[in-house]
Protein backbone atom coordinates (compact mmCIF):
# COMPACT_ATOMS: atom_id res chain seq x y z
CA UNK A 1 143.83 106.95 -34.05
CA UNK A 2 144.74 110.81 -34.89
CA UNK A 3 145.21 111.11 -38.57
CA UNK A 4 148.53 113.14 -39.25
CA UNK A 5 149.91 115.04 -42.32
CA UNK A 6 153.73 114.90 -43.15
CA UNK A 7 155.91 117.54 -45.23
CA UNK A 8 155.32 115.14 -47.77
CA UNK A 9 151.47 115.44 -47.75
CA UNK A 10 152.37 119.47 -48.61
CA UNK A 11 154.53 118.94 -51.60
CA UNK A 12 153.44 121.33 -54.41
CA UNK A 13 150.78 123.08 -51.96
CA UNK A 14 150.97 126.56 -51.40
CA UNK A 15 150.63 127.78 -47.95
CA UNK A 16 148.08 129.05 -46.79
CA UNK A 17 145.07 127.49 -48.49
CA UNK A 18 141.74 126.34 -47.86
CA UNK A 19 141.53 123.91 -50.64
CA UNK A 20 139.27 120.66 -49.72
CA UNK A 21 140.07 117.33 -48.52
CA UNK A 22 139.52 114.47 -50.59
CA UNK A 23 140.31 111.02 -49.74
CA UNK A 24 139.56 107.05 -50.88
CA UNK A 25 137.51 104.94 -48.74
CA UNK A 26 136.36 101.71 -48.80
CA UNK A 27 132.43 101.86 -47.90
CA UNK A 28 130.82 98.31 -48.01
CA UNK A 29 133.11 96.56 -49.61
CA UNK A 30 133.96 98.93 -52.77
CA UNK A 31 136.32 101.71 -53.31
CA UNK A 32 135.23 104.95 -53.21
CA UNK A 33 137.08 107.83 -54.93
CA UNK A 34 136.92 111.26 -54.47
CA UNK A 35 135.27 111.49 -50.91
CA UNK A 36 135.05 115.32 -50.01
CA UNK A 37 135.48 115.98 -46.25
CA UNK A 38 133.62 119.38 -44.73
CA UNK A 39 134.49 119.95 -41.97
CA UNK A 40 131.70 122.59 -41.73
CA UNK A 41 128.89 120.16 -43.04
CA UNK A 42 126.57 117.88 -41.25
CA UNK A 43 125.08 116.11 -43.65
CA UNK A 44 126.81 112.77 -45.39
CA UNK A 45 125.63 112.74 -49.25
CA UNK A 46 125.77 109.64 -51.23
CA UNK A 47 124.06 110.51 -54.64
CA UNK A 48 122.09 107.46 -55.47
CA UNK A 49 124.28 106.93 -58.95
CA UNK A 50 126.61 105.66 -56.00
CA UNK A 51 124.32 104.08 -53.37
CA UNK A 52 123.27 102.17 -56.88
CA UNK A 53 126.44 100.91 -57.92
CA UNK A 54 127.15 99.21 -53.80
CA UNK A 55 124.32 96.96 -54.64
CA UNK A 56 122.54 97.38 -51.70
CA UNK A 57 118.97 96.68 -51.88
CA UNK A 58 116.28 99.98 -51.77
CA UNK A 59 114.32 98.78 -48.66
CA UNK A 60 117.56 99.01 -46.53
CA UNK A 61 117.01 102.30 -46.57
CA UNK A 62 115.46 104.17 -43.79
CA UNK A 63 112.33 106.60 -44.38
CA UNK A 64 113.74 110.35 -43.64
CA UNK A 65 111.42 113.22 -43.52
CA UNK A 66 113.98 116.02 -43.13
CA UNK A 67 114.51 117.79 -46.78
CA UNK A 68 118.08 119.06 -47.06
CA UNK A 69 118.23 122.86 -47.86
CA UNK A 70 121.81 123.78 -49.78
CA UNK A 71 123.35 127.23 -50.25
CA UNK A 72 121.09 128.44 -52.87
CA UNK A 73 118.00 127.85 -51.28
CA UNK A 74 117.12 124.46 -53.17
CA UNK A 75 115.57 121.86 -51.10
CA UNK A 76 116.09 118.36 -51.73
CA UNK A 77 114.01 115.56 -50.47
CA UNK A 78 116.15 112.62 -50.01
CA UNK A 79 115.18 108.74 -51.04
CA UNK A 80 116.92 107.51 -47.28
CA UNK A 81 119.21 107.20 -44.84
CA UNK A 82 121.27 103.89 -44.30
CA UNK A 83 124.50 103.52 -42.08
CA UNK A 84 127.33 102.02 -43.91
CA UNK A 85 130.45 100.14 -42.92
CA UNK A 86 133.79 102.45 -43.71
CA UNK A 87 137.26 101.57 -43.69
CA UNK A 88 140.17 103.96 -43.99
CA UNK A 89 143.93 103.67 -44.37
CA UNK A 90 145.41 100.99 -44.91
CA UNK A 91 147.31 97.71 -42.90
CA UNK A 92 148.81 98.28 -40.68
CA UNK A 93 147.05 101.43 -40.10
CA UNK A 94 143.42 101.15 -40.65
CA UNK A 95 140.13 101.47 -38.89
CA UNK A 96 136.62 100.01 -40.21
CA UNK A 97 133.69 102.01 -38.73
CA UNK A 98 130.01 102.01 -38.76
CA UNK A 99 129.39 105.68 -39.71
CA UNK A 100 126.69 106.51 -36.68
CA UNK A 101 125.71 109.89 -38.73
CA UNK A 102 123.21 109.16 -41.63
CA UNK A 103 124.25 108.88 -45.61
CA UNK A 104 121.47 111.18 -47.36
CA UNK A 105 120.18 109.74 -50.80
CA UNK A 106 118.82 112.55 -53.12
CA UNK A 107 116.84 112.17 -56.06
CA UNK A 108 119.34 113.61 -58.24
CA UNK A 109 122.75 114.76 -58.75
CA UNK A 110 122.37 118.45 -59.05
């Protein structure tokens, strides 16, 4: 299903911006705040502060070889890769997905 913005979802944003999108989701079972959507991005990140706190056990995760390079130049090795079951909105309007694209683990929140 398309998801829409209102004049409501505007109030108290000025026009134009570029600001980022940040949503809730529920990802296995637990609420996550303060997802940040790129657009521009292909990589999922889930620092493993979070991946700890969803309780899901270390060997789930898959082996990736891949280091992620950011902005600066820093390259980060990550732990894993695991796909995760995400659901967003709410009833009446919701949708539970696998997420097909892999969640990256690093090391450490930098």
């Amino acid at each position: 299903e398309v998801i829409t913005f209102s004049e409501a979802d505007y109030e108290g944003v000025r026009l134009p911006h570029d600001d980022p999108v940040v949503v809730t989701l529920l990802v296995e079972l637990f609420t996550m705040k303060r997802i940040l959507i790129d657009s521009g991005s292909s990589a999922d990140i889930l620092y493993k502060h979070a991946f700890d706190q969803l309780r899901i056990p270390a060997d789930q995760l898959k082996p990736v070889k891949t280091p992620l390079v950011g902005f600066t130049g820093e390259t980060i090795h990550p732990l894993g890769s695991i796909n995760l079951s995400v659901v967003a909105g709410t009833t009446p309007r919701q949708t539970q997905v696998e997420m097909s694209s892999w969640w990256w683990i690093p090391q450490a929140h930098t």
